[in-house]
PDB file of N, CA and C in Angstrom:
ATOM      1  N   UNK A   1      18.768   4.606   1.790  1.00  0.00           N
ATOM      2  CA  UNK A   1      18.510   5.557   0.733  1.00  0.00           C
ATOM      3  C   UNK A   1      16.996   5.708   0.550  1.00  0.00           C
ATOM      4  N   UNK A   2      16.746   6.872   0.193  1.00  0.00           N
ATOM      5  CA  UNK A   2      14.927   7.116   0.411  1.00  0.00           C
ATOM      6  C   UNK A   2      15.172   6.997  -1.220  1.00  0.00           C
ATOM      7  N   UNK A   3      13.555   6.571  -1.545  1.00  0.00           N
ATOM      8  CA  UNK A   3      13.017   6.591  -2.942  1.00  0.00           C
ATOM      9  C   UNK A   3      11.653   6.517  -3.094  1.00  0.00           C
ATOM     10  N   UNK A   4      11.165   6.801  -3.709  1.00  0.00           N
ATOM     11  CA  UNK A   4      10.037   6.982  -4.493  1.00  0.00           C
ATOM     12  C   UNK A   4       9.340   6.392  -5.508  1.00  0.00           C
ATOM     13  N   UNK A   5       7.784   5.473  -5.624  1.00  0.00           N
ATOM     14  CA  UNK A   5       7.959   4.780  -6.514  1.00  0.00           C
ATOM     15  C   UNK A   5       6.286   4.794  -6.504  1.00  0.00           C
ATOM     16  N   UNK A   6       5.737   4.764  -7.864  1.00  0.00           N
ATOM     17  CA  UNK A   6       4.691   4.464  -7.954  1.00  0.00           C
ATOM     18  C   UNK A   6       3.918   2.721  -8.316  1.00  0.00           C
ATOM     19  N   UNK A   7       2.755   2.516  -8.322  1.00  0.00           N
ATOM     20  CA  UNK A   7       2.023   1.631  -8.722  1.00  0.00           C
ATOM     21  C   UNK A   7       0.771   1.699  -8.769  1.00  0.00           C
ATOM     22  N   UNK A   8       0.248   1.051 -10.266  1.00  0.00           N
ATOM     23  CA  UNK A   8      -1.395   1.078 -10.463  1.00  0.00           C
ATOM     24  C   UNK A   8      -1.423  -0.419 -10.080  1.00  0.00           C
ATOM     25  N   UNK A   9      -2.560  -0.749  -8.958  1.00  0.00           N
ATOM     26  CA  UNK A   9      -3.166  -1.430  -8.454  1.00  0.00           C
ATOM     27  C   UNK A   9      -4.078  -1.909  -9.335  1.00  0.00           C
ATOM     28  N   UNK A  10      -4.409  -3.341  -9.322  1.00  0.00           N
ATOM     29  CA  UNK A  10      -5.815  -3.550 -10.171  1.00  0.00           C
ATOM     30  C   UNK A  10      -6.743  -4.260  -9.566  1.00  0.00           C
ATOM     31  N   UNK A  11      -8.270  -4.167 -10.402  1.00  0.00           N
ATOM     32  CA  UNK A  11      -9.283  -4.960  -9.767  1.00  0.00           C
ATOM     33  C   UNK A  11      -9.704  -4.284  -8.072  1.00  0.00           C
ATOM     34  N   UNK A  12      -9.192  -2.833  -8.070  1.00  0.00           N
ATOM     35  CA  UNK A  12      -9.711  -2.157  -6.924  1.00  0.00           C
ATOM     36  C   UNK A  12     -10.148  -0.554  -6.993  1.00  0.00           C
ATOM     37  N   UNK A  13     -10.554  -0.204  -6.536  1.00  0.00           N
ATOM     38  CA  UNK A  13     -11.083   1.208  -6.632  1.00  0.00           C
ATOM     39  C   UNK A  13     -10.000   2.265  -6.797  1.00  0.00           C
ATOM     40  N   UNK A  14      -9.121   2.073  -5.723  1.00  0.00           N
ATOM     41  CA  UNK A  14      -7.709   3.206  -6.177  1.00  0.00           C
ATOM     42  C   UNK A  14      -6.773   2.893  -7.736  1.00  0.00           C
ATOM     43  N   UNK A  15      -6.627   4.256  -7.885  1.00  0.00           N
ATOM     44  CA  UNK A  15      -6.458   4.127  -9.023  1.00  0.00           C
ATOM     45  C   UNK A  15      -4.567   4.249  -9.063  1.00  0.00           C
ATOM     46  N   UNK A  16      -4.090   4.674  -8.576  1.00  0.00           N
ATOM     47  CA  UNK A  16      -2.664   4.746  -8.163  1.00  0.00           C
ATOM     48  C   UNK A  16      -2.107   4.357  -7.020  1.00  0.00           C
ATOM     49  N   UNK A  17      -0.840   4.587  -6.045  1.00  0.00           N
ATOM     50  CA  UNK A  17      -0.319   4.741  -4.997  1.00  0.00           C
ATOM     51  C   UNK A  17       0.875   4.807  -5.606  1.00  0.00           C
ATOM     52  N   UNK A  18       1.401   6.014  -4.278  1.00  0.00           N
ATOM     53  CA  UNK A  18       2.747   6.718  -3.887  1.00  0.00           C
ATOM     54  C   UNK A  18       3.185   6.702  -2.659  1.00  0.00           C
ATOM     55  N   UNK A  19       4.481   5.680  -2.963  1.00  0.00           N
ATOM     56  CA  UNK A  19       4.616   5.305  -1.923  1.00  0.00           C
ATOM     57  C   UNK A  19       6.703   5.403  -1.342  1.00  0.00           C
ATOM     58  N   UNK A  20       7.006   6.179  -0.493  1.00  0.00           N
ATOM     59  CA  UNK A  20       8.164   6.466  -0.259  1.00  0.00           C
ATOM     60  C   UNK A  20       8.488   5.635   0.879  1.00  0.00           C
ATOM     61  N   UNK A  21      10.197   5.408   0.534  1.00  0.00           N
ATOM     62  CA  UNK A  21      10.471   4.194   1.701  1.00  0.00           C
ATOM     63  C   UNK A  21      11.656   4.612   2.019  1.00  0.00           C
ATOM     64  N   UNK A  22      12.410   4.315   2.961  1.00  0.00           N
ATOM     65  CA  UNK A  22      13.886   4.801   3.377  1.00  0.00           C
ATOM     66  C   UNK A  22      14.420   3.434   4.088  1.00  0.00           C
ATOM     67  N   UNK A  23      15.762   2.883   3.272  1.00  0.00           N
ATOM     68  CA  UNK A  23      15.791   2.127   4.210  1.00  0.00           C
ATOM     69  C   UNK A  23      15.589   0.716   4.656  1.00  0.00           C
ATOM     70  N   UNK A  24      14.311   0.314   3.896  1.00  0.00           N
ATOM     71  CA  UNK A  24      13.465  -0.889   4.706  1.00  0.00           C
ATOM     72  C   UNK A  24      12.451  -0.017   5.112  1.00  0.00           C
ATOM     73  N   UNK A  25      12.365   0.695   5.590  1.00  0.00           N
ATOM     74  CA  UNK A  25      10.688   0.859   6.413  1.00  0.00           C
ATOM     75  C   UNK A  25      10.089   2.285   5.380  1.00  0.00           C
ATOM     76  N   UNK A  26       9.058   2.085   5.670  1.00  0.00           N
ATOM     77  CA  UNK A  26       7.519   3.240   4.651  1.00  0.00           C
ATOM     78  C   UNK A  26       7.501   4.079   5.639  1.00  0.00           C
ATOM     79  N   UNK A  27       7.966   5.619   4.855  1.00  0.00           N
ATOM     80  CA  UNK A  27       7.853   6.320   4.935  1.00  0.00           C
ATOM     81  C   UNK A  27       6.819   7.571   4.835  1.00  0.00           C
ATOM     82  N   UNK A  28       6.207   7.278   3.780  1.00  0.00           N
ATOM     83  CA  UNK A  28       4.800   8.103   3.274  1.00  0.00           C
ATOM     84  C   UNK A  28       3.762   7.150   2.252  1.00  0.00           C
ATOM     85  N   UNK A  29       2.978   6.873   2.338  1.00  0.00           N
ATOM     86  CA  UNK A  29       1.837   6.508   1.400  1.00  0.00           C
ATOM     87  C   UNK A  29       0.478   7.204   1.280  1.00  0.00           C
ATOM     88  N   UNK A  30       0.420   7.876  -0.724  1.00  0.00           N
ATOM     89  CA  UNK A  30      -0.203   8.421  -0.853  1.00  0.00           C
ATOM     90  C   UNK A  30      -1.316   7.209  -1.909  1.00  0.00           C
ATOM     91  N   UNK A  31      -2.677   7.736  -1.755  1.00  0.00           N
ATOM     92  CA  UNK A  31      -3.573   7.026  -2.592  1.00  0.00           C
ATOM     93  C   UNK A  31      -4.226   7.884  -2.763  1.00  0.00           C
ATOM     94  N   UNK A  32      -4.248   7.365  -4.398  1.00  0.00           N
ATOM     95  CA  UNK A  32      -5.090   8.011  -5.344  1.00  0.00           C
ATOM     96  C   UNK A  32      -6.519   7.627  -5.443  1.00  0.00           C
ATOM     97  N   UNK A  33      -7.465   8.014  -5.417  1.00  0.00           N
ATOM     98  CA  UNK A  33      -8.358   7.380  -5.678  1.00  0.00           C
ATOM     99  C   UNK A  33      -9.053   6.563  -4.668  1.00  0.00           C
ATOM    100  N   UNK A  34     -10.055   5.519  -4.991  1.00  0.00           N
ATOM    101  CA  UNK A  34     -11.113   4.762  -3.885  1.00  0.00           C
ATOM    102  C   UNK A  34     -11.691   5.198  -2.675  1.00  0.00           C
ATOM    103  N   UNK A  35     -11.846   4.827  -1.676  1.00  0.00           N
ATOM    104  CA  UNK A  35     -12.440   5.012  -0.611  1.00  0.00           C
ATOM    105  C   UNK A  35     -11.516   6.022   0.393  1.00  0.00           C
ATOM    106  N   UNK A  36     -11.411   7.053   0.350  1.00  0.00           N
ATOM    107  CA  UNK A  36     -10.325   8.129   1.142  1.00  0.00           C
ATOM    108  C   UNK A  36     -10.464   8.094   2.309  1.00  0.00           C
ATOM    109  N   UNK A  37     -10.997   8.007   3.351  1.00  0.00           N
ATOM    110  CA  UNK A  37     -10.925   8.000   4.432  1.00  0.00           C
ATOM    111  C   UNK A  37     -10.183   6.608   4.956  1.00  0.00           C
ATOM    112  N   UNK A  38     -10.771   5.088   4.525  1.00  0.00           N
ATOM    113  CA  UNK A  38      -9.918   4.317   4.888  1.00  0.00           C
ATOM    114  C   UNK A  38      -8.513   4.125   4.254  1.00  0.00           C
ATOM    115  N   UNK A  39      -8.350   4.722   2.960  1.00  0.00           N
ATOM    116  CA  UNK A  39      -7.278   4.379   2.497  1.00  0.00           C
ATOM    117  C   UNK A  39      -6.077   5.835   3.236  1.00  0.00           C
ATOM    118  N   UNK A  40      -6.482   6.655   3.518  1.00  0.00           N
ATOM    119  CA  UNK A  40      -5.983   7.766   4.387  1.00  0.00           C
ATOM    120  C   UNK A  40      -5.528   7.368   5.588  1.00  0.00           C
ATOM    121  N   UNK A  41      -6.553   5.942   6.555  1.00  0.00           N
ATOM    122  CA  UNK A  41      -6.506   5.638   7.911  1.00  0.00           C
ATOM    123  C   UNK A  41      -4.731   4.558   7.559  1.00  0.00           C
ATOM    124  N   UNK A  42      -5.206   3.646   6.543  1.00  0.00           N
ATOM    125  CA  UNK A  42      -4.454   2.567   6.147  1.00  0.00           C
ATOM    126  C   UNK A  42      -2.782   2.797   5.853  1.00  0.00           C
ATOM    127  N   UNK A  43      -2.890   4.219   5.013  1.00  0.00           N
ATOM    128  CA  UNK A  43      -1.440   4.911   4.950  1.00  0.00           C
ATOM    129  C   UNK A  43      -1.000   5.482   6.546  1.00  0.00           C
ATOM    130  N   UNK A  44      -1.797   6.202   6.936  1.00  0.00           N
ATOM    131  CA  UNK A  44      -1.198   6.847   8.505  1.00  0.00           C
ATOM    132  C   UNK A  44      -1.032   5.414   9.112  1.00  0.00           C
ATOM    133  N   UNK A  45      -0.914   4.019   9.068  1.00  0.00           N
ATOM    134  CA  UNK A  45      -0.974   3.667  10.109  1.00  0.00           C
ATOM    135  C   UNK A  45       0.456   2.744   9.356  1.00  0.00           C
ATOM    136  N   UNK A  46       0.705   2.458   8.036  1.00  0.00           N
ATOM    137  CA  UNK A  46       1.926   2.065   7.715  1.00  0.00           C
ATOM    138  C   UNK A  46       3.530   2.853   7.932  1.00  0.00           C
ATOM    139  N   UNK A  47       3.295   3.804   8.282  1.00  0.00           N
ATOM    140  CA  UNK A  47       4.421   4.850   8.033  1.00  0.00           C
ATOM    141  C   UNK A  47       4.847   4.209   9.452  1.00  0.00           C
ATOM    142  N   UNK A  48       6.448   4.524   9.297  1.00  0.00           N
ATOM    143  CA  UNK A  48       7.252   3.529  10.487  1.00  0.00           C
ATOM    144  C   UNK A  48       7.538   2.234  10.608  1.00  0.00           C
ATOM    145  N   UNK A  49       6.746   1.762   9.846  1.00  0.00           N
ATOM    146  CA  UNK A  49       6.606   0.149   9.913  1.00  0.00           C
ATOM    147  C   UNK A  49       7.578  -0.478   8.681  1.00  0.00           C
ATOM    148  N   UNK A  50       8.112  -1.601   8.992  1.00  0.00           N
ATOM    149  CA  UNK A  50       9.193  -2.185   8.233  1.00  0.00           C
ATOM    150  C   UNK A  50       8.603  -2.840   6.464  1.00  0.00           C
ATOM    151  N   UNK A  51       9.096  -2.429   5.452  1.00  0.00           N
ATOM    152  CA  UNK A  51       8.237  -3.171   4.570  1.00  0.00           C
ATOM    153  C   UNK A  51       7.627  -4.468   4.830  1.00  0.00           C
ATOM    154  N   UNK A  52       8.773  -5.546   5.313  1.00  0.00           N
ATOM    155  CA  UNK A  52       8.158  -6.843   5.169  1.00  0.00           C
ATOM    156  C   UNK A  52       7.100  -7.084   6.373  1.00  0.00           C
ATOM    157  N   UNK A  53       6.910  -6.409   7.400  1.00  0.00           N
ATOM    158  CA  UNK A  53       5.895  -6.581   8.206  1.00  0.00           C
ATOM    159  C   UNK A  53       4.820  -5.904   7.509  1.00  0.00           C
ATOM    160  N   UNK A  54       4.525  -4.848   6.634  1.00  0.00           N
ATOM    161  CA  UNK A  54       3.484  -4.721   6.274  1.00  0.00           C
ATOM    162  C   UNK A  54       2.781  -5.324   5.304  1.00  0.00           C
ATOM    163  N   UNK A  55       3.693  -5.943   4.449  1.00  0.00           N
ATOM    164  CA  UNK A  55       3.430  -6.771   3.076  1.00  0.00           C
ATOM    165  C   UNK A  55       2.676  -8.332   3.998  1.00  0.00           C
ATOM    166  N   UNK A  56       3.328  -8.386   5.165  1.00  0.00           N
ATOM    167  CA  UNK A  56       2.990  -9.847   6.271  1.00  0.00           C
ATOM    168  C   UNK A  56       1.291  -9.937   6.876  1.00  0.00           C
ATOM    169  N   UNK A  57       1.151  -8.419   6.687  1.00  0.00           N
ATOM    170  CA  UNK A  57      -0.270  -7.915   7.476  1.00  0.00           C
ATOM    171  C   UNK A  57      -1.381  -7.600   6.456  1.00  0.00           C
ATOM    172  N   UNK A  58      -0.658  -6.853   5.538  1.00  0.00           N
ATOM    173  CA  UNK A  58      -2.035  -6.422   4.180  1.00  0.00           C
ATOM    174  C   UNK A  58      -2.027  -7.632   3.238  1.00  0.00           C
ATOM    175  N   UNK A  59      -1.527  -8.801   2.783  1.00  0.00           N
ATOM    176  CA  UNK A  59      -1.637  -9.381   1.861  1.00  0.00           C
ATOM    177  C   UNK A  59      -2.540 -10.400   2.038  1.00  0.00           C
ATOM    178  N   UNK A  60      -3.324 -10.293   1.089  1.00  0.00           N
ATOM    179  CA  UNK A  60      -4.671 -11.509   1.411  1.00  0.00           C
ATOM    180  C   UNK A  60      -5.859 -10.927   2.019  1.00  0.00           C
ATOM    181  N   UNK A  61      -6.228  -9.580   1.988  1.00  0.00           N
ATOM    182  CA  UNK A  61      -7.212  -9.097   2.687  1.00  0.00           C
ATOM    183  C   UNK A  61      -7.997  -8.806   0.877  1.00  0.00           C
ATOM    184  N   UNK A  62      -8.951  -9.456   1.511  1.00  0.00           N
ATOM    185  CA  UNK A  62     -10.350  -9.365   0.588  1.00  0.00           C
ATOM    186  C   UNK A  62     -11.294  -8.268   0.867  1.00  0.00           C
ATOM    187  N   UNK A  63     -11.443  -7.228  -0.575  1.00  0.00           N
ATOM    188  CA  UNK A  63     -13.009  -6.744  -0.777  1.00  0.00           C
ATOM    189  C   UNK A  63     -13.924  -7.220  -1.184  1.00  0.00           C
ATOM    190  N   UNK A  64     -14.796  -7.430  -0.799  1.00  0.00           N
ATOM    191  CA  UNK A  64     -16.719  -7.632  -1.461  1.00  0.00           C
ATOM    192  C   UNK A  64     -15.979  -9.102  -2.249  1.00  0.00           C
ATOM    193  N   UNK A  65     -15.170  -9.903  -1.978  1.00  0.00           N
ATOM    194  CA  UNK A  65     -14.830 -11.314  -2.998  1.00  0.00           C
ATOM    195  C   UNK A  65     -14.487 -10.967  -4.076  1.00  0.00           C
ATOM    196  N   UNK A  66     -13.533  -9.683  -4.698  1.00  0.00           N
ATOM    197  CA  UNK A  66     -13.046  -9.538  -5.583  1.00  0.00           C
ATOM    198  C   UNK A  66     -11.687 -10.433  -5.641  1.00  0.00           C
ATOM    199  N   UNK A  67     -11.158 -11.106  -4.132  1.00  0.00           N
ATOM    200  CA  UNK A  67     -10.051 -11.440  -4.496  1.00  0.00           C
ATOM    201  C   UNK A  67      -8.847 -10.928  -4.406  1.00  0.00           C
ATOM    202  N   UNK A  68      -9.111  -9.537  -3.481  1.00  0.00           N
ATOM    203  CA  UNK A  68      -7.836  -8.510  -3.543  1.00  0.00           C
ATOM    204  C   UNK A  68      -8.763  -7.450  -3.220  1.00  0.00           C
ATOM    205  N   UNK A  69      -7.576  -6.193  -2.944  1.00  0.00           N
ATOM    206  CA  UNK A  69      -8.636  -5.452  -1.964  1.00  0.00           C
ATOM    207  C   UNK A  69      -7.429  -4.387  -2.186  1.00  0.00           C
ATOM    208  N   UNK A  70      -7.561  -3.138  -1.193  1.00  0.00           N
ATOM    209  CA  UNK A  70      -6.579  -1.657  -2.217  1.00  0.00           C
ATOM    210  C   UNK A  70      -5.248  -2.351  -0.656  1.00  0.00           C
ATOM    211  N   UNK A  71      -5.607  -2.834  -0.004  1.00  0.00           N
ATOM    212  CA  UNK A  71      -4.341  -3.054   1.313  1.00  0.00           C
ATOM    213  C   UNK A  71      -3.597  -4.297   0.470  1.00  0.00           C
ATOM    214  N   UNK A  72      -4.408  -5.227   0.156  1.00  0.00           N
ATOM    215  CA  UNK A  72      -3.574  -6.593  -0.370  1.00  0.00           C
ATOM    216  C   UNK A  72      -2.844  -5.978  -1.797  1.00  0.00           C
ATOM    217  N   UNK A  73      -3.439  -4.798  -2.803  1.00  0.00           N
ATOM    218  CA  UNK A  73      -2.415  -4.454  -3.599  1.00  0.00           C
ATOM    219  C   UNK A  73      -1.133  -3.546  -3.614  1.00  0.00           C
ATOM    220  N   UNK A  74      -1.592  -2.962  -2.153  1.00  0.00           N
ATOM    221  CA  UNK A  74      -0.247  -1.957  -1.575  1.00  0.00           C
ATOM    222  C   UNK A  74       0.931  -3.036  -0.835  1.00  0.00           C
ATOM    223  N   UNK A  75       0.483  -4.479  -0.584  1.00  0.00           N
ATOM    224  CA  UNK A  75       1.409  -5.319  -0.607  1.00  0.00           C
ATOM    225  C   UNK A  75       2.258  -5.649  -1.539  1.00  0.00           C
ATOM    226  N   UNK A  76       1.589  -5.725  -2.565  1.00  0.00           N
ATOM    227  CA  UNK A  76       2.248  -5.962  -4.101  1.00  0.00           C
ATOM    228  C   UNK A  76       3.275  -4.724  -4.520  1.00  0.00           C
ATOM    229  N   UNK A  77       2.485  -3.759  -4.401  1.00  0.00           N
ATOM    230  CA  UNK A  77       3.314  -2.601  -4.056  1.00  0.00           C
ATOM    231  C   UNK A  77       4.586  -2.379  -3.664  1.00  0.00           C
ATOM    232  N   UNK A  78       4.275  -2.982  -2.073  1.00  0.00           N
ATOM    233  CA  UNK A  78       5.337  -2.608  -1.399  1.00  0.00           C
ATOM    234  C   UNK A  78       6.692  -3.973  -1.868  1.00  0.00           C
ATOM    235  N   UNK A  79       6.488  -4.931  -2.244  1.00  0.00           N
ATOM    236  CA  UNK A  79       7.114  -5.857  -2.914  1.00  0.00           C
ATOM    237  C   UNK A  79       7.867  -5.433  -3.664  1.00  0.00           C
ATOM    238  N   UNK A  80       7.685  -5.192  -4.327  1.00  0.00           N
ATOM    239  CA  UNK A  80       8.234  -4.277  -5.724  1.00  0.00           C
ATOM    240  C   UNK A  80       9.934  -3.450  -4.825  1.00  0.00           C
ATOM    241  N   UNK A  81       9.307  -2.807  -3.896  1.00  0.00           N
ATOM    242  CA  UNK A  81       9.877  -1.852  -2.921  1.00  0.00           C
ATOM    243  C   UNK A  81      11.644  -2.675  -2.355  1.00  0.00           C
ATOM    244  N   UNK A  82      10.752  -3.679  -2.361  1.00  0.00           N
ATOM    245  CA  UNK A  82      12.716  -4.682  -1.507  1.00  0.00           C
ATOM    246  C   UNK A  82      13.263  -5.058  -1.874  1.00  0.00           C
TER     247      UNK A  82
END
């Protein structure tokens, strides 16, 4: 079943994500906000991919030592998702 679901991320520059899943695997991810080009590269490259392999790959990736970063909160994200 496809669905649709948002989340505000914190402690990072994007200010939202939209993120559609079918299934088990990500379907579309949109971001709001922060750095657009990588967060543009970061969505084109999740689509197809199974949630729990991506939550396996983005979680724990650090910005500038904030501790979290806009990929490690689209893990959290995608959590939410299974």
């Amino acid at each position: 079943m496809k669905k649709t679901f948002y989340y505000t991320p914190v402690g990072v520059c994007a200010q939202q994500f939209e993120i559609t899943t079918e299934d088990g695997v990500i379907r579309n991810v949109v971001v709001y906000g922060g750095c657009q080009g990588n967060s543009q590269g970061v969505a084109s490259l999740l689509v197809g991919m199974p949630i729990e392999e991506a939550i396996r790959r983005l979680r724990g990736i650090d910005c500038h030592g904030k501790g979290t970063s806009c990929p490690d909160q689209l893990s959290y994200a995608l959590e939410r998702a299974l």
